[in-house]
PDB file of N, CA and C in Angstrom:
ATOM      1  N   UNK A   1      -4.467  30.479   8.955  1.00  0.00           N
ATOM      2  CA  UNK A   1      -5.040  29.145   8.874  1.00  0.00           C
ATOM      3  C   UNK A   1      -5.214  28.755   7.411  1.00  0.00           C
ATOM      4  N   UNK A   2      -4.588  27.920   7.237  1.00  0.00           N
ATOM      5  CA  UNK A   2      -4.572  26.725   5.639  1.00  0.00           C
ATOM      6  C   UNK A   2      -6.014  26.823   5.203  1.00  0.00           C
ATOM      7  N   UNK A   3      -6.564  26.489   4.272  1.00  0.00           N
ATOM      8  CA  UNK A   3      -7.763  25.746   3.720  1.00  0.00           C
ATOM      9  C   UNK A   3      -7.445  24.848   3.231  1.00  0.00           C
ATOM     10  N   UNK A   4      -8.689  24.110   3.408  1.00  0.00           N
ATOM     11  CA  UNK A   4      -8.140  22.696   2.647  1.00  0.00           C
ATOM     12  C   UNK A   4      -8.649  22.547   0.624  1.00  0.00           C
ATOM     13  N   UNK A   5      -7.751  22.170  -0.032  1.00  0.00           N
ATOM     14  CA  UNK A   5      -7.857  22.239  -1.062  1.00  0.00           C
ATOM     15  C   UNK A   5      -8.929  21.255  -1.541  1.00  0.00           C
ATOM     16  N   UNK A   6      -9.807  21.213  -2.433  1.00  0.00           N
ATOM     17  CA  UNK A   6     -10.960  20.291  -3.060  1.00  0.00           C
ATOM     18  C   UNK A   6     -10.548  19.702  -4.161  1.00  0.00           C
ATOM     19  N   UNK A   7     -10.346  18.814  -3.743  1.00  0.00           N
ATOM     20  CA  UNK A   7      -9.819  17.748  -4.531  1.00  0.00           C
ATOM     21  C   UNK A   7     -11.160  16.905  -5.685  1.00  0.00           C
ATOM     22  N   UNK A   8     -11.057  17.229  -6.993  1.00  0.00           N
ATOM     23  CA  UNK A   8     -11.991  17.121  -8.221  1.00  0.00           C
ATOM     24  C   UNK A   8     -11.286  15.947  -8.463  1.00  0.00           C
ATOM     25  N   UNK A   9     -12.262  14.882  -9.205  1.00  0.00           N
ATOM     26  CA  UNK A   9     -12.253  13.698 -10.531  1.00  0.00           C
ATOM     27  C   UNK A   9     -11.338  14.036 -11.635  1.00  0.00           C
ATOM     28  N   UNK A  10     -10.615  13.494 -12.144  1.00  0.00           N
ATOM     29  CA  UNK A  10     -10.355  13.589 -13.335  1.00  0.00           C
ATOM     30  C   UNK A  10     -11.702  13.847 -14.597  1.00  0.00           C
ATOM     31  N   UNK A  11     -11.374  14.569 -15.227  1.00  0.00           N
ATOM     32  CA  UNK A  11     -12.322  14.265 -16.246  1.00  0.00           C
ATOM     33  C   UNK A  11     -12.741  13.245 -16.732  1.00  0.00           C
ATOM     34  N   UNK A  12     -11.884  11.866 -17.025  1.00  0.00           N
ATOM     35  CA  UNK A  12     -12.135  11.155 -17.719  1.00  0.00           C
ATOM     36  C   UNK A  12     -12.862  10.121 -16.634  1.00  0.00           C
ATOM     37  N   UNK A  13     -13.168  10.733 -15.571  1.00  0.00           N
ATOM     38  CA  UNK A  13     -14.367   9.754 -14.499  1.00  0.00           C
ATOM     39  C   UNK A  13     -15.901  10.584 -14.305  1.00  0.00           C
ATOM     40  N   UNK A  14     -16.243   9.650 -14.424  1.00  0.00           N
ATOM     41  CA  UNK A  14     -17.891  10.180 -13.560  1.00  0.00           C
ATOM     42  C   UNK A  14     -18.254   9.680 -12.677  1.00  0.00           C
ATOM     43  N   UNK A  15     -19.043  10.526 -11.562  1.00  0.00           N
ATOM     44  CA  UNK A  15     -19.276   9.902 -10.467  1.00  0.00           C
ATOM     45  C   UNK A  15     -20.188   8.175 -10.647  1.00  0.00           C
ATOM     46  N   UNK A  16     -21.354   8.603 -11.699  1.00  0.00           N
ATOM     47  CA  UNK A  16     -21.898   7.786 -11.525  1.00  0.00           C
ATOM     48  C   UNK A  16     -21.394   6.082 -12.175  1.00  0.00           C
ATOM     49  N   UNK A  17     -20.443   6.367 -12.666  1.00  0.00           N
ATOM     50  CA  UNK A  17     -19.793   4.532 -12.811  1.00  0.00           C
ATOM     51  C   UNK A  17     -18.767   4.272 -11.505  1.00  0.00           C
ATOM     52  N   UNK A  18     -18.406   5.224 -10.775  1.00  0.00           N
ATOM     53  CA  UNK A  18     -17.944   4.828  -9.784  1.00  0.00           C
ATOM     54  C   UNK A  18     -18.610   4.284  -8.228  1.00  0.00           C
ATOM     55  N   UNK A  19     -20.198   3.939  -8.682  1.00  0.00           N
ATOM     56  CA  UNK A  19     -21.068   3.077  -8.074  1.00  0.00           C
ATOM     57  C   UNK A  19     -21.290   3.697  -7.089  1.00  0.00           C
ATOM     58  N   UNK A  20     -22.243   3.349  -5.735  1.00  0.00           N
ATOM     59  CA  UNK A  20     -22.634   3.355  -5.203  1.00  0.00           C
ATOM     60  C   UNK A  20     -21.580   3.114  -3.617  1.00  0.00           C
ATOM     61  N   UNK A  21     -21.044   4.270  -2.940  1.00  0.00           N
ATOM     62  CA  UNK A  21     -20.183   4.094  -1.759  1.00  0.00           C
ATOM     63  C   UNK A  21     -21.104   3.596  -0.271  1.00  0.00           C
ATOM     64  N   UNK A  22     -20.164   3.002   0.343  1.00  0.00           N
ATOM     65  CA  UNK A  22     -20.490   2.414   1.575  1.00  0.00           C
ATOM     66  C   UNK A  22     -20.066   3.409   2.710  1.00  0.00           C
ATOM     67  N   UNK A  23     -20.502   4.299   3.484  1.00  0.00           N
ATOM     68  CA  UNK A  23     -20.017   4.452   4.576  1.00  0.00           C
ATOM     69  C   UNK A  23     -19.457   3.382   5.258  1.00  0.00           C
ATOM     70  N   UNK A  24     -17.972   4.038   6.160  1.00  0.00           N
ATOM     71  CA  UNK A  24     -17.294   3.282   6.623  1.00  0.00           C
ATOM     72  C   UNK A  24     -16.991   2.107   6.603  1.00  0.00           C
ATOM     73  N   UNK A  25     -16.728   1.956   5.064  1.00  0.00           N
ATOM     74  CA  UNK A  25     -16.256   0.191   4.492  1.00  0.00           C
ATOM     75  C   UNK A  25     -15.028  -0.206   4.799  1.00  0.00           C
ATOM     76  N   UNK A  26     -14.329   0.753   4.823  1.00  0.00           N
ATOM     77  CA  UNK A  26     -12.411   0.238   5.769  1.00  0.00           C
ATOM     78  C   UNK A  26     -12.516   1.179   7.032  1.00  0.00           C
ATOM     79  N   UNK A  27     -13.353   1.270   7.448  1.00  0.00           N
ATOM     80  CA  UNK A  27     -12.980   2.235   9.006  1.00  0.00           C
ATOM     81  C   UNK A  27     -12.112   1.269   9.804  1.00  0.00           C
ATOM     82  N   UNK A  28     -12.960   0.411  10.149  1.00  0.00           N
ATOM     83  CA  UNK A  28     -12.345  -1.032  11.032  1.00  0.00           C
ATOM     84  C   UNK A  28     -10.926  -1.276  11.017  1.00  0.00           C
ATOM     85  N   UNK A  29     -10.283  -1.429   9.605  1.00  0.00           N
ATOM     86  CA  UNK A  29      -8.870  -1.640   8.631  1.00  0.00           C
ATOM     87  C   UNK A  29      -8.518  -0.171   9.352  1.00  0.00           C
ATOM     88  N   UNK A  30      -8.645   1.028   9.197  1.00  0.00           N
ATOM     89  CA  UNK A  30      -8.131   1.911   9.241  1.00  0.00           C
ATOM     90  C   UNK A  30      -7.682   1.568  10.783  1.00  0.00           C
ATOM     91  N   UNK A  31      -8.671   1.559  12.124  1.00  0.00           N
ATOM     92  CA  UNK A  31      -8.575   1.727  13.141  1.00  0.00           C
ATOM     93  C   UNK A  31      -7.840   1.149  13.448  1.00  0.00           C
ATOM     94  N   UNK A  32      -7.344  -0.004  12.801  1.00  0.00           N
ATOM     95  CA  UNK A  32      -6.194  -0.859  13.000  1.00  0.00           C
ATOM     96  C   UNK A  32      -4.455  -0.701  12.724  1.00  0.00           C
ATOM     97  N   UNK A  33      -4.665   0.694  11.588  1.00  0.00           N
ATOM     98  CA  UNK A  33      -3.611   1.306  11.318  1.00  0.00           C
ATOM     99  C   UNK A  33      -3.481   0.544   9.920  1.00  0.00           C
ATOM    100  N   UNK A  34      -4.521   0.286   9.360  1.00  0.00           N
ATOM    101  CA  UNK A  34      -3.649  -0.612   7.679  1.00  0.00           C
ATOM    102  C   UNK A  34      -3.857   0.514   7.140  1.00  0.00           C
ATOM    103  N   UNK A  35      -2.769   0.192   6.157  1.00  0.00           N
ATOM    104  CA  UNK A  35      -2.453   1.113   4.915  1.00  0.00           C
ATOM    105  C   UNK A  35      -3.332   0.865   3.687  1.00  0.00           C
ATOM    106  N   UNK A  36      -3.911   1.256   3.244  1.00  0.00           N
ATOM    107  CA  UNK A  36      -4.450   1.556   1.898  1.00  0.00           C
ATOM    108  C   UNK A  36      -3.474   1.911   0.848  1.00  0.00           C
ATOM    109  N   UNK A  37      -4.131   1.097  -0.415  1.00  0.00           N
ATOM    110  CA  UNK A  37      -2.894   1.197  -1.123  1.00  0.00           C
ATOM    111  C   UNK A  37      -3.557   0.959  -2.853  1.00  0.00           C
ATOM    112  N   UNK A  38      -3.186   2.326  -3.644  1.00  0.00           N
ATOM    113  CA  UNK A  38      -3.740   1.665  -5.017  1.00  0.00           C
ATOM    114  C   UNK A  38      -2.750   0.761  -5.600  1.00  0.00           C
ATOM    115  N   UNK A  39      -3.209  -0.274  -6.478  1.00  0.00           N
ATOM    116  CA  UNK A  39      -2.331  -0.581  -7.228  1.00  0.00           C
ATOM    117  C   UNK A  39      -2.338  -0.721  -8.716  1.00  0.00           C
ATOM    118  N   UNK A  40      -1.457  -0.307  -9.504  1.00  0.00           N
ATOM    119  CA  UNK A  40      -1.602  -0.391 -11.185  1.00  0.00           C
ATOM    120  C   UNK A  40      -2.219  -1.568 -11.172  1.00  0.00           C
ATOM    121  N   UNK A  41      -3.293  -1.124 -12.220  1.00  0.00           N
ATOM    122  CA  UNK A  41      -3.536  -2.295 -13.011  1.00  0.00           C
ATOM    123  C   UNK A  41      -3.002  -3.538 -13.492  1.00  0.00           C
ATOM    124  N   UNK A  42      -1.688  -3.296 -13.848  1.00  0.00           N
ATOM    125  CA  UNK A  42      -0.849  -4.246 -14.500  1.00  0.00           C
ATOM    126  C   UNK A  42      -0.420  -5.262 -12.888  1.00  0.00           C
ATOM    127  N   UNK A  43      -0.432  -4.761 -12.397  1.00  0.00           N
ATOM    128  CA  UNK A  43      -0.132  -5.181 -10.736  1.00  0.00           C
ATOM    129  C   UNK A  43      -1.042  -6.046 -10.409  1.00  0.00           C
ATOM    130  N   UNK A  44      -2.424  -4.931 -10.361  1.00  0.00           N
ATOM    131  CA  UNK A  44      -3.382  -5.887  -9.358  1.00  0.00           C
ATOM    132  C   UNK A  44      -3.614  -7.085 -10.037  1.00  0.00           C
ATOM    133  N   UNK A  45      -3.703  -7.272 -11.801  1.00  0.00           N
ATOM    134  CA  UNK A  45      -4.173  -8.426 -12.291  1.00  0.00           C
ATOM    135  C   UNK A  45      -2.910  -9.339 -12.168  1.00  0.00           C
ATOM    136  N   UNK A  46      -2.326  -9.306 -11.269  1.00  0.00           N
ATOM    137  CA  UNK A  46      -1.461 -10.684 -11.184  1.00  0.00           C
ATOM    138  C   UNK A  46      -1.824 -11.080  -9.968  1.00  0.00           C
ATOM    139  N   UNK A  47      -2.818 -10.151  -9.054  1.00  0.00           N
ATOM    140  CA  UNK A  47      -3.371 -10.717  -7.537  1.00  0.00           C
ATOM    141  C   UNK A  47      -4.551 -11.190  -7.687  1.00  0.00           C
ATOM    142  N   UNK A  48      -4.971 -12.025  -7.245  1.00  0.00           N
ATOM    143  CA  UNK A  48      -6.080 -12.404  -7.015  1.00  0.00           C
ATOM    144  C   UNK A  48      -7.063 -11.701  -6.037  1.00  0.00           C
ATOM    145  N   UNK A  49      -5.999 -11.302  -4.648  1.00  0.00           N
ATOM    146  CA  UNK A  49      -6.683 -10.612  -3.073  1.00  0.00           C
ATOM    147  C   UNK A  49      -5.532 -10.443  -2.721  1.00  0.00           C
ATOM    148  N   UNK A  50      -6.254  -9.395  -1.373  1.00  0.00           N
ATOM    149  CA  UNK A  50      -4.713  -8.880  -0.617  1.00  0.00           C
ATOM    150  C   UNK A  50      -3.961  -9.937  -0.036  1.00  0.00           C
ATOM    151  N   UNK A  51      -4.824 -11.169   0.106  1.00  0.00           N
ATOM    152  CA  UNK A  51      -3.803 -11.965   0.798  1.00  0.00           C
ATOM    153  C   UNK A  51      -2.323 -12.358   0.177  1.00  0.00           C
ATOM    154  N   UNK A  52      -3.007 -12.657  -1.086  1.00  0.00           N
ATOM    155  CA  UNK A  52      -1.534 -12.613  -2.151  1.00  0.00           C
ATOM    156  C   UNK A  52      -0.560 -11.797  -2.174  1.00  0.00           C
ATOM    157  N   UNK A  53      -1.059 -10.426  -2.946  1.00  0.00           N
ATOM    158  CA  UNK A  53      -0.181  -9.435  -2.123  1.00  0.00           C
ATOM    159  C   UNK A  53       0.198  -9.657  -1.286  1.00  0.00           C
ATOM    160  N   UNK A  54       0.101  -9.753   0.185  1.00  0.00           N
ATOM    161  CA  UNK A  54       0.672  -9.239   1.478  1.00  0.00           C
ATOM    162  C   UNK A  54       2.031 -10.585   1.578  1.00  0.00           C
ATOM    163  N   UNK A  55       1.421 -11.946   0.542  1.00  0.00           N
ATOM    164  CA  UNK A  55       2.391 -12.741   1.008  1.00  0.00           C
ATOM    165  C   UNK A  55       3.941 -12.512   0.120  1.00  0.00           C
ATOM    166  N   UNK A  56       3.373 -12.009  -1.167  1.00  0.00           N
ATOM    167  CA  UNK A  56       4.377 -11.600  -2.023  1.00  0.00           C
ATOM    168  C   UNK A  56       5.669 -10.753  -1.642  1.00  0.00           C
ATOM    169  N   UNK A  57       4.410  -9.691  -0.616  1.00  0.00           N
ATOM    170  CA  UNK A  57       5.747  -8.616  -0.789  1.00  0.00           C
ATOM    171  C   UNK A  57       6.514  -9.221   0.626  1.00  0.00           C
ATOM    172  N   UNK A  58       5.680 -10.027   1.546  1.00  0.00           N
ATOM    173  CA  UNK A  58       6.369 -10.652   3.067  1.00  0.00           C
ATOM    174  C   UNK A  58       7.716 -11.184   2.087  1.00  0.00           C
ATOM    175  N   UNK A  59       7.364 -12.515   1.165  1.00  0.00           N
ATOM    176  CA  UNK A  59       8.910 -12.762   0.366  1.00  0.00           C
ATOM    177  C   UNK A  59      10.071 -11.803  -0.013  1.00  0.00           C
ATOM    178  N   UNK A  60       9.297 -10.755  -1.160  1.00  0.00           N
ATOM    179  CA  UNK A  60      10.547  -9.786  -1.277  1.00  0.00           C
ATOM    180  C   UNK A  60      11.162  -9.245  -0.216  1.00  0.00           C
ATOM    181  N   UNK A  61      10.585  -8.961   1.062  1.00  0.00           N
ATOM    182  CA  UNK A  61      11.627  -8.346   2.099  1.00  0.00           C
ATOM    183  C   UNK A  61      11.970  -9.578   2.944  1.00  0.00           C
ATOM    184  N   UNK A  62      11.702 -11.147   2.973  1.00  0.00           N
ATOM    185  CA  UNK A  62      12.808 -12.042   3.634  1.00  0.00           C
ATOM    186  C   UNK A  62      13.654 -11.757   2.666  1.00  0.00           C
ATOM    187  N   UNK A  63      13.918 -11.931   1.413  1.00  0.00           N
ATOM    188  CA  UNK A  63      14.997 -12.305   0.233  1.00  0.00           C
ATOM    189  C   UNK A  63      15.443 -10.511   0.405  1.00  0.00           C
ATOM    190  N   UNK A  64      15.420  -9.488   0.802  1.00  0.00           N
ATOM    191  CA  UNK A  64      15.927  -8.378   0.456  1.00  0.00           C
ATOM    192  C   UNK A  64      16.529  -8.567   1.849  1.00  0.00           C
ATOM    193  N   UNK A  65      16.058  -8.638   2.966  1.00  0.00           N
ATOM    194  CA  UNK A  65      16.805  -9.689   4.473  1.00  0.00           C
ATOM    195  C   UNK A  65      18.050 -10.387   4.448  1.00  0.00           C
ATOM    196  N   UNK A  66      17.689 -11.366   3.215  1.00  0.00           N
ATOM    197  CA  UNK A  66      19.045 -12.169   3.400  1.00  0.00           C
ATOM    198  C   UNK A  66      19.844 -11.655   2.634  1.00  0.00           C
ATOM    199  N   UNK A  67      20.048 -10.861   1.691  1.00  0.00           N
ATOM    200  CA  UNK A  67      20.517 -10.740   0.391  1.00  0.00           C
ATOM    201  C   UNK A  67      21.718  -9.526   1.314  1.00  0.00           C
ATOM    202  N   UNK A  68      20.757  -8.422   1.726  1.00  0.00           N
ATOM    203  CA  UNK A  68      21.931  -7.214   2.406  1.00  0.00           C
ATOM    204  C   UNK A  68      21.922  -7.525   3.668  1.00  0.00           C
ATOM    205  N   UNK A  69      21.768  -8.653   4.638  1.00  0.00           N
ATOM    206  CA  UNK A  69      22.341  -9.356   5.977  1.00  0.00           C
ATOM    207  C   UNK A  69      22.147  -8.369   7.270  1.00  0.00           C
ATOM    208  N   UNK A  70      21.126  -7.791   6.537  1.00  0.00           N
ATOM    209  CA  UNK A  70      20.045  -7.164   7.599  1.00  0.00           C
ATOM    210  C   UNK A  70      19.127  -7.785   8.634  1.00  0.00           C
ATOM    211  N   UNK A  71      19.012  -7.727   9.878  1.00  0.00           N
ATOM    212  CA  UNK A  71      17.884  -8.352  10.072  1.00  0.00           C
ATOM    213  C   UNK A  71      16.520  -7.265  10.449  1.00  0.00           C
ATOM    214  N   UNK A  72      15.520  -7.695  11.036  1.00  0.00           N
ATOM    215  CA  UNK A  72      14.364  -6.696  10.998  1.00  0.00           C
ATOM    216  C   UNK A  72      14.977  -5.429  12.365  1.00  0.00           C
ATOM    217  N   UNK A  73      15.263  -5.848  13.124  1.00  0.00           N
ATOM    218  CA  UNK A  73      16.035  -4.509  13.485  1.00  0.00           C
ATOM    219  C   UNK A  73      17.309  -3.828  13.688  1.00  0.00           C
ATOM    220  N   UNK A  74      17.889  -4.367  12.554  1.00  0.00           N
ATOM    221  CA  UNK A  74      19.031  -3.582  12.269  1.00  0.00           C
ATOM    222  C   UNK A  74      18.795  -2.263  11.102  1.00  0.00           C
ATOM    223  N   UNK A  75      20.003  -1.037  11.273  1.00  0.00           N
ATOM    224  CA  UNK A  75      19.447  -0.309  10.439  1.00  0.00           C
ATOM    225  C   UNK A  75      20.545  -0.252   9.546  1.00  0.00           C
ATOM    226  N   UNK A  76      21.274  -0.736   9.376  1.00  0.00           N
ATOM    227  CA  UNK A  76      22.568  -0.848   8.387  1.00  0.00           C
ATOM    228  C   UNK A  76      23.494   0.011   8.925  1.00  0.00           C
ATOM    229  N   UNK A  77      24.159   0.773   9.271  1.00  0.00           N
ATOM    230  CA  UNK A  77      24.837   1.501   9.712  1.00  0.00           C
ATOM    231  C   UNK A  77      26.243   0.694  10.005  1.00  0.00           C
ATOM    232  N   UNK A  78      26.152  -0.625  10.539  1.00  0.00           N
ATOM    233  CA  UNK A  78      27.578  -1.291  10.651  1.00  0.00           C
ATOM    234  C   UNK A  78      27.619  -1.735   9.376  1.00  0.00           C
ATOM    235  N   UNK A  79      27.110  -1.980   8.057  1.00  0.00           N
ATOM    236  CA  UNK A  79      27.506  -2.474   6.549  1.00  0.00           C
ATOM    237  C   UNK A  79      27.779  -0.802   6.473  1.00  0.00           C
ATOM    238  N   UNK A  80      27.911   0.495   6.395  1.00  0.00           N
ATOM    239  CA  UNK A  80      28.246   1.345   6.112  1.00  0.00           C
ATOM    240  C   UNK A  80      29.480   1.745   6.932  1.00  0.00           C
ATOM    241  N   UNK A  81      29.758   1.712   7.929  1.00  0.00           N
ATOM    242  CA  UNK A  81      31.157   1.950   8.221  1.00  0.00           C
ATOM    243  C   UNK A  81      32.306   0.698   8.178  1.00  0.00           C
ATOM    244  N   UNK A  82      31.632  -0.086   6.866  1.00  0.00           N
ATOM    245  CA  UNK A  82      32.741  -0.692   6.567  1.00  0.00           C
ATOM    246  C   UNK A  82      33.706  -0.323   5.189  1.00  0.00           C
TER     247      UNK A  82
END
């Protein structure tokens, strides 16, 4: 039987600026199956909220859709045996 490994802070964190946690603040999100997701810095400050995100990346995969003439359930396999 495995153990589970304990996963430590970086040094360059302390607990105490990382505030004050909420029990079960995404349980709800979780139970729903959402993904959690960090994002770089350089990233998040071009979002405002996830809604942005979620609409951003909905664009990149219509335009990655039309671009390789995929649709949502195709898996490419007929653009490869050509």
């Amino acid at each position: 039987m495995k153990t589970a490994k304990k996963e430590e802070m970086r040094k360059e964190y302390k607990r105490e600026d990382l505030g004050k946690g909420i029990r079960g603040k995404y349980y709800e999100e979780y139970k729903k199956g959402t993904n959690l997701v960090l994002l770089s810095p350089d990233v998040a400050a071009a979002f405002p909220d996830d809604a942005s995100v979620n609409e951003a990346l909905r664009s990149l995969m219509k335009i990655a859709r039309q671009s390789t003439g995929l649709t949502r359930h195709s898996s490419g396999r007929a653009i490869a045996r050509r």
